[in-house]
Protein backbone atom coordinates (compact mmCIF):
# COMPACT_ATOMS: atom_id res chain seq x y z
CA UNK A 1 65.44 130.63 58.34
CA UNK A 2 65.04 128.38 55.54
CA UNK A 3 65.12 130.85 52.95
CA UNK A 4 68.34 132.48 54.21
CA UNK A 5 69.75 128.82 54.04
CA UNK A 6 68.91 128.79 50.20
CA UNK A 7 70.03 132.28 49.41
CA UNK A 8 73.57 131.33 51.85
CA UNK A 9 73.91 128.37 49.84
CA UNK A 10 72.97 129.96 46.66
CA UNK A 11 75.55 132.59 47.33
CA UNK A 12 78.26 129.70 48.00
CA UNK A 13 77.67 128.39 44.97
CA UNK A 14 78.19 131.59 42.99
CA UNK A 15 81.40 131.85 44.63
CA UNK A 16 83.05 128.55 44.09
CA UNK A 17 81.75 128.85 40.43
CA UNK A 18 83.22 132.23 39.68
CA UNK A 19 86.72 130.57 40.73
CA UNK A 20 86.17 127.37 38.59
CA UNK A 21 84.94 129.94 35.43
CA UNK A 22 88.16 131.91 35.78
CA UNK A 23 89.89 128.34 35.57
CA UNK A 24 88.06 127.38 32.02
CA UNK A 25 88.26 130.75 30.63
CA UNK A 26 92.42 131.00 31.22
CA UNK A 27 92.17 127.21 29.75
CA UNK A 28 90.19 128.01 26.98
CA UNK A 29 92.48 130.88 26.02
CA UNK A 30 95.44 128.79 26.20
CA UNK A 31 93.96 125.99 23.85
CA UNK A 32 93.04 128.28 21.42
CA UNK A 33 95.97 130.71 21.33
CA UNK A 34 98.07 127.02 21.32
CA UNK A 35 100.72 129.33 23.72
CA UNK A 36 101.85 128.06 26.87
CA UNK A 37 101.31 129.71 29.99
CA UNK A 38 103.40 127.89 32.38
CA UNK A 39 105.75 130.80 32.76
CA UNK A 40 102.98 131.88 35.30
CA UNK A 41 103.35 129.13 37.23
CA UNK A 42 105.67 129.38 40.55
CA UNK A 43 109.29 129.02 39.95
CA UNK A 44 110.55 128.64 43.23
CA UNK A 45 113.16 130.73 44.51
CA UNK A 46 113.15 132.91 41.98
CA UNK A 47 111.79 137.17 42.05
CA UNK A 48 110.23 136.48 38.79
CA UNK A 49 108.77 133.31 40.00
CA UNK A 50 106.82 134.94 42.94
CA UNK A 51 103.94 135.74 40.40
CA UNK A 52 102.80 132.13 40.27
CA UNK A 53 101.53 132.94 44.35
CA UNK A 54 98.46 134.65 42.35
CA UNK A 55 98.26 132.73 39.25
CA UNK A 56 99.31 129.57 39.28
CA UNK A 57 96.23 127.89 40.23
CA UNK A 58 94.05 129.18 37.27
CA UNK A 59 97.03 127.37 34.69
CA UNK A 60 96.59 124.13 34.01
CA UNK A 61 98.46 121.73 31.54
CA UNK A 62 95.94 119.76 30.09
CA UNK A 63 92.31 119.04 29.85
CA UNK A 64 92.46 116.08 32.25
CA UNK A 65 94.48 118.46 34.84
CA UNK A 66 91.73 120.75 34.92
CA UNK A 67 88.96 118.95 35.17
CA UNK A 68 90.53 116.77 37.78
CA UNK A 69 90.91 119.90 40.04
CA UNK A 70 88.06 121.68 39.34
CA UNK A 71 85.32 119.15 40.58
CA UNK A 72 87.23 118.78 43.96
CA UNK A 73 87.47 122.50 44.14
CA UNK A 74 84.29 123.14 43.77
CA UNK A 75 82.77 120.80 46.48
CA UNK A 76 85.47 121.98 49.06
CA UNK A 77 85.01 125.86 48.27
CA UNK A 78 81.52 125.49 48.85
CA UNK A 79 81.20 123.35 51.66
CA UNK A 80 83.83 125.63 53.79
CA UNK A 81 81.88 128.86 52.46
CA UNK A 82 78.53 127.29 53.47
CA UNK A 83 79.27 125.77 56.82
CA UNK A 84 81.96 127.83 58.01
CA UNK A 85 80.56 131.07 57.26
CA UNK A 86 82.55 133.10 59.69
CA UNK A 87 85.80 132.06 59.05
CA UNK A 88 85.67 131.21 54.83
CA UNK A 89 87.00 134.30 53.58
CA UNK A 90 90.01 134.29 55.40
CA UNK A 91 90.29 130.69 55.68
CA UNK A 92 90.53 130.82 51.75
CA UNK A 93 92.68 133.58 51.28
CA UNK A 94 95.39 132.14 54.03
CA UNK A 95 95.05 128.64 52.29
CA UNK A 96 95.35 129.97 48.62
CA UNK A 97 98.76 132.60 50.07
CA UNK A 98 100.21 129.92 52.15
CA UNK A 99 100.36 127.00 49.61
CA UNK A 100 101.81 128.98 47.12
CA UNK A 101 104.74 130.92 49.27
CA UNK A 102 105.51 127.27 50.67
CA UNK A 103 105.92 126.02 47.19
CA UNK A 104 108.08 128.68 46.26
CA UNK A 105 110.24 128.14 49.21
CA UNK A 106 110.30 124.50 49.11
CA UNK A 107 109.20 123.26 45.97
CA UNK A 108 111.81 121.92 43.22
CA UNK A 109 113.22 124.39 40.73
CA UNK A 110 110.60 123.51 38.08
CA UNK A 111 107.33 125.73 36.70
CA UNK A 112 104.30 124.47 39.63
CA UNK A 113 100.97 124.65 38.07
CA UNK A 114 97.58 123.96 38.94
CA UNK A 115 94.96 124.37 41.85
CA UNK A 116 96.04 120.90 42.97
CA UNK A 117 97.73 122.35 46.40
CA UNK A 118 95.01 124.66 47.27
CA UNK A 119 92.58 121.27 46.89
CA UNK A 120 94.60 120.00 49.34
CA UNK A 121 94.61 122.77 51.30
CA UNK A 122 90.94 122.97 51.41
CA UNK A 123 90.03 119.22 52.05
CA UNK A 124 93.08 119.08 54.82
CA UNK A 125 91.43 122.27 56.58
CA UNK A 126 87.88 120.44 56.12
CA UNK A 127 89.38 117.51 58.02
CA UNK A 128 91.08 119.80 60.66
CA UNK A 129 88.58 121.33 61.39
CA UNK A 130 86.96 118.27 62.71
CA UNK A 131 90.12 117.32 65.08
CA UNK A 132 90.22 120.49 66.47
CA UNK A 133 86.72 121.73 66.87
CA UNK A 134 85.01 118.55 67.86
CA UNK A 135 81.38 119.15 67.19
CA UNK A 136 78.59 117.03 65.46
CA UNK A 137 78.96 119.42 62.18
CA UNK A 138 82.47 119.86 61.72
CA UNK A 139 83.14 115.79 62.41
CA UNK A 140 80.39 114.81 59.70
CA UNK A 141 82.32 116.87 57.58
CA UNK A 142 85.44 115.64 58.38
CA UNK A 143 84.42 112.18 57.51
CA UNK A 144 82.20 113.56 54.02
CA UNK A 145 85.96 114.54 52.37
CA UNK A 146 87.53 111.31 54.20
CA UNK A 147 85.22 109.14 52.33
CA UNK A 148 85.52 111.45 49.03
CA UNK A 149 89.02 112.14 48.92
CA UNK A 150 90.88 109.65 51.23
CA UNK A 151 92.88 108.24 47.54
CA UNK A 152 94.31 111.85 47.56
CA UNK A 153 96.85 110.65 50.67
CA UNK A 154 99.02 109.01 47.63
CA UNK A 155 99.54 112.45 46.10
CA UNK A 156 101.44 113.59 48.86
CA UNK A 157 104.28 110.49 48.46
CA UNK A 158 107.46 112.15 46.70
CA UNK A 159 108.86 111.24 42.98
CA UNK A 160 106.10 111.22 41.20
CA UNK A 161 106.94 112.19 37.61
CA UNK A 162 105.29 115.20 36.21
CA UNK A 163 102.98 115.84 39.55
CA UNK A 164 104.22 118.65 42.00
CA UNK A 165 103.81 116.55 45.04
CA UNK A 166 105.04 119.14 47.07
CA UNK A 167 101.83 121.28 46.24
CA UNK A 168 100.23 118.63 47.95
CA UNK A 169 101.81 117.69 50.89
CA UNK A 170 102.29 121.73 51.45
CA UNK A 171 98.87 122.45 50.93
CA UNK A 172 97.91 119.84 53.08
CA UNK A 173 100.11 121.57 56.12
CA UNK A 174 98.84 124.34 55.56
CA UNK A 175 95.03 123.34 55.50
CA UNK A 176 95.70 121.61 58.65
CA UNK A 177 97.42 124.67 60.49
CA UNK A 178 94.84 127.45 59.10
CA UNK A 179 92.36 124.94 60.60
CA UNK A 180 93.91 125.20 63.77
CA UNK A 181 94.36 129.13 63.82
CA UNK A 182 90.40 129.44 63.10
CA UNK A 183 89.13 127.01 65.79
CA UNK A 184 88.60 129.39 68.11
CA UNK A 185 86.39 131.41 65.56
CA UNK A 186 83.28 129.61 66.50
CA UNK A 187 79.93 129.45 64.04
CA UNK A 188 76.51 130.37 64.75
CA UNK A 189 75.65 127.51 64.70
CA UNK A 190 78.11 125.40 66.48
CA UNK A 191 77.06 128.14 69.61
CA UNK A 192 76.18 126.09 72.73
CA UNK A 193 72.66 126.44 73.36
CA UNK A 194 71.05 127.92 76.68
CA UNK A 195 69.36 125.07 78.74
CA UNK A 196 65.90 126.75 79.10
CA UNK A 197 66.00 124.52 82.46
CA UNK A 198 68.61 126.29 83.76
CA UNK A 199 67.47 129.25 85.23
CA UNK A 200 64.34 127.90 86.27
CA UNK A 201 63.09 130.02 89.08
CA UNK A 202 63.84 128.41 92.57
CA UNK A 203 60.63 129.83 93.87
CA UNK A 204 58.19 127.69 92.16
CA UNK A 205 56.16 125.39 94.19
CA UNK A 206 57.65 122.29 95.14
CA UNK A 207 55.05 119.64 95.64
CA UNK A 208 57.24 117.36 97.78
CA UNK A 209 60.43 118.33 99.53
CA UNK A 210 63.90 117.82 98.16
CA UNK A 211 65.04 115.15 100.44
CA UNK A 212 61.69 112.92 99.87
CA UNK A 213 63.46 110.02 98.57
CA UNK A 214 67.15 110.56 100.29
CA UNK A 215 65.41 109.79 103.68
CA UNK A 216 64.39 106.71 105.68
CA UNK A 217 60.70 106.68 107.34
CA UNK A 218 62.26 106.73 110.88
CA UNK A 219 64.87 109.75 110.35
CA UNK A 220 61.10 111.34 108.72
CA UNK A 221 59.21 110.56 111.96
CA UNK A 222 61.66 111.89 114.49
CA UNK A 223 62.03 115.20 112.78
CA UNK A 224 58.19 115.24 112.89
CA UNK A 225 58.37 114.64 116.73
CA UNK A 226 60.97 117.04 117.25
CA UNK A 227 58.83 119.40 115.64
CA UNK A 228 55.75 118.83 118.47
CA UNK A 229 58.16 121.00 120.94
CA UNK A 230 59.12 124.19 120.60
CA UNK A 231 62.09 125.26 123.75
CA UNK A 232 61.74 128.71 126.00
């Protein structure tokens, strides 16, 4: 069991880190080419602005913007992947589809760029999660990415100059409802043991009987008289 844990994890690792490589290398590219890129970013509204669904999240604008996203990224990708095994794939694909169409439709007629909304998506559905499953592993959780990311809350606030604060507050939304659509998706582990008590034979000996101690010593006596006659 504890080697399948490693390999799992292992395997969760490789994942998240394939996304975050794709991230540098598309960075890398642009620093050295000294183009921009931004054109791939979602444009909202706009046919030729649909492309940024499926690439926005690997452009970033600066060194600072990447590395910012790609820490937070990396710790939520892997935690959902690791503990929520069943439901990660789709749980990431719905997250990563959803924030971007919602930015498209809502956002403000500027380039969006970054994986900023699909961190948010991912700690929001982290934190869901928790709320609507209710167990010991998903709560712990829950509280992990409160304690990490709770300073994240002031991305969501509108105006801010030069962030795309609706990538936030949609991702968010959308965290929290794809959290919601998958609670009912439950883990291996989060499956409710069988009490091994439970279908304990009723057979088995019983040294004393069942109403021993719900009994007085009179009522106990007179059913022992009663029992000295027998009627014909």
């Amino acid at each position: 069991m504890a080697d399948n844990s490693e390999k799992f994890l292992l395997k969760s690792l490789k994942f998240s880190g394939t996304f975050i490589i794709i991230m540098w290398i598309v960075h890398i590219y642009k620093y050295t080419t000294g183009g921009s890129l931004s054109q791939w970013g979602i444009f909202p509204r706009a046919i030729d602005g649909m492309i940024g669904v499926i690439t926005a999240p690997f452009i970033h604008g600066s060194w600072e913007h990447l590395i910012s996203n790609s820490i937070p990224l990396f710790v939520t990708t892997s935690m959902i992947y690791f503990f929520y095994k069943r439901v990660a794939l789709p749980s990431f694909v719905l997250i990563y589809l959803l924030t971007g169409a919602a930015v498209w439709t809502f956002g403000r007629s500027v380039y969006h760029i970054g994986a900023s909304g699909v961190v948010y998506g991912f700690i929001s559905f982290i934190f869901g999660s928790g709320i609507f499953r209710r167990n010991l592993k998903s709560i712990v959780l829950a509280l992990v990415v409160t304690i990490l990311y709770s300073g994240y809350l002031g991305g969501m606030l509108p105006n801010q100059k030069g962030i795309s604060w609706e990538s936030h507050l949609l991702g968010g939304i959308v965290g929290l409802l794809v959290a919601w659509l998958m609670k009912g998706i439950i883990e291996k582990d989060e499956e409710q043991k069988e009490d091994p008590w439970a279908n304990e034979s009723e057979t088995q000996q019983i040294f004393l009987p069942r109403d021993t101690f719900d009994k007085t010593k009179a009522e106990r006596l007179a059913e022992s008289q009663e029992d000295d006659f027998l009627e014909i």
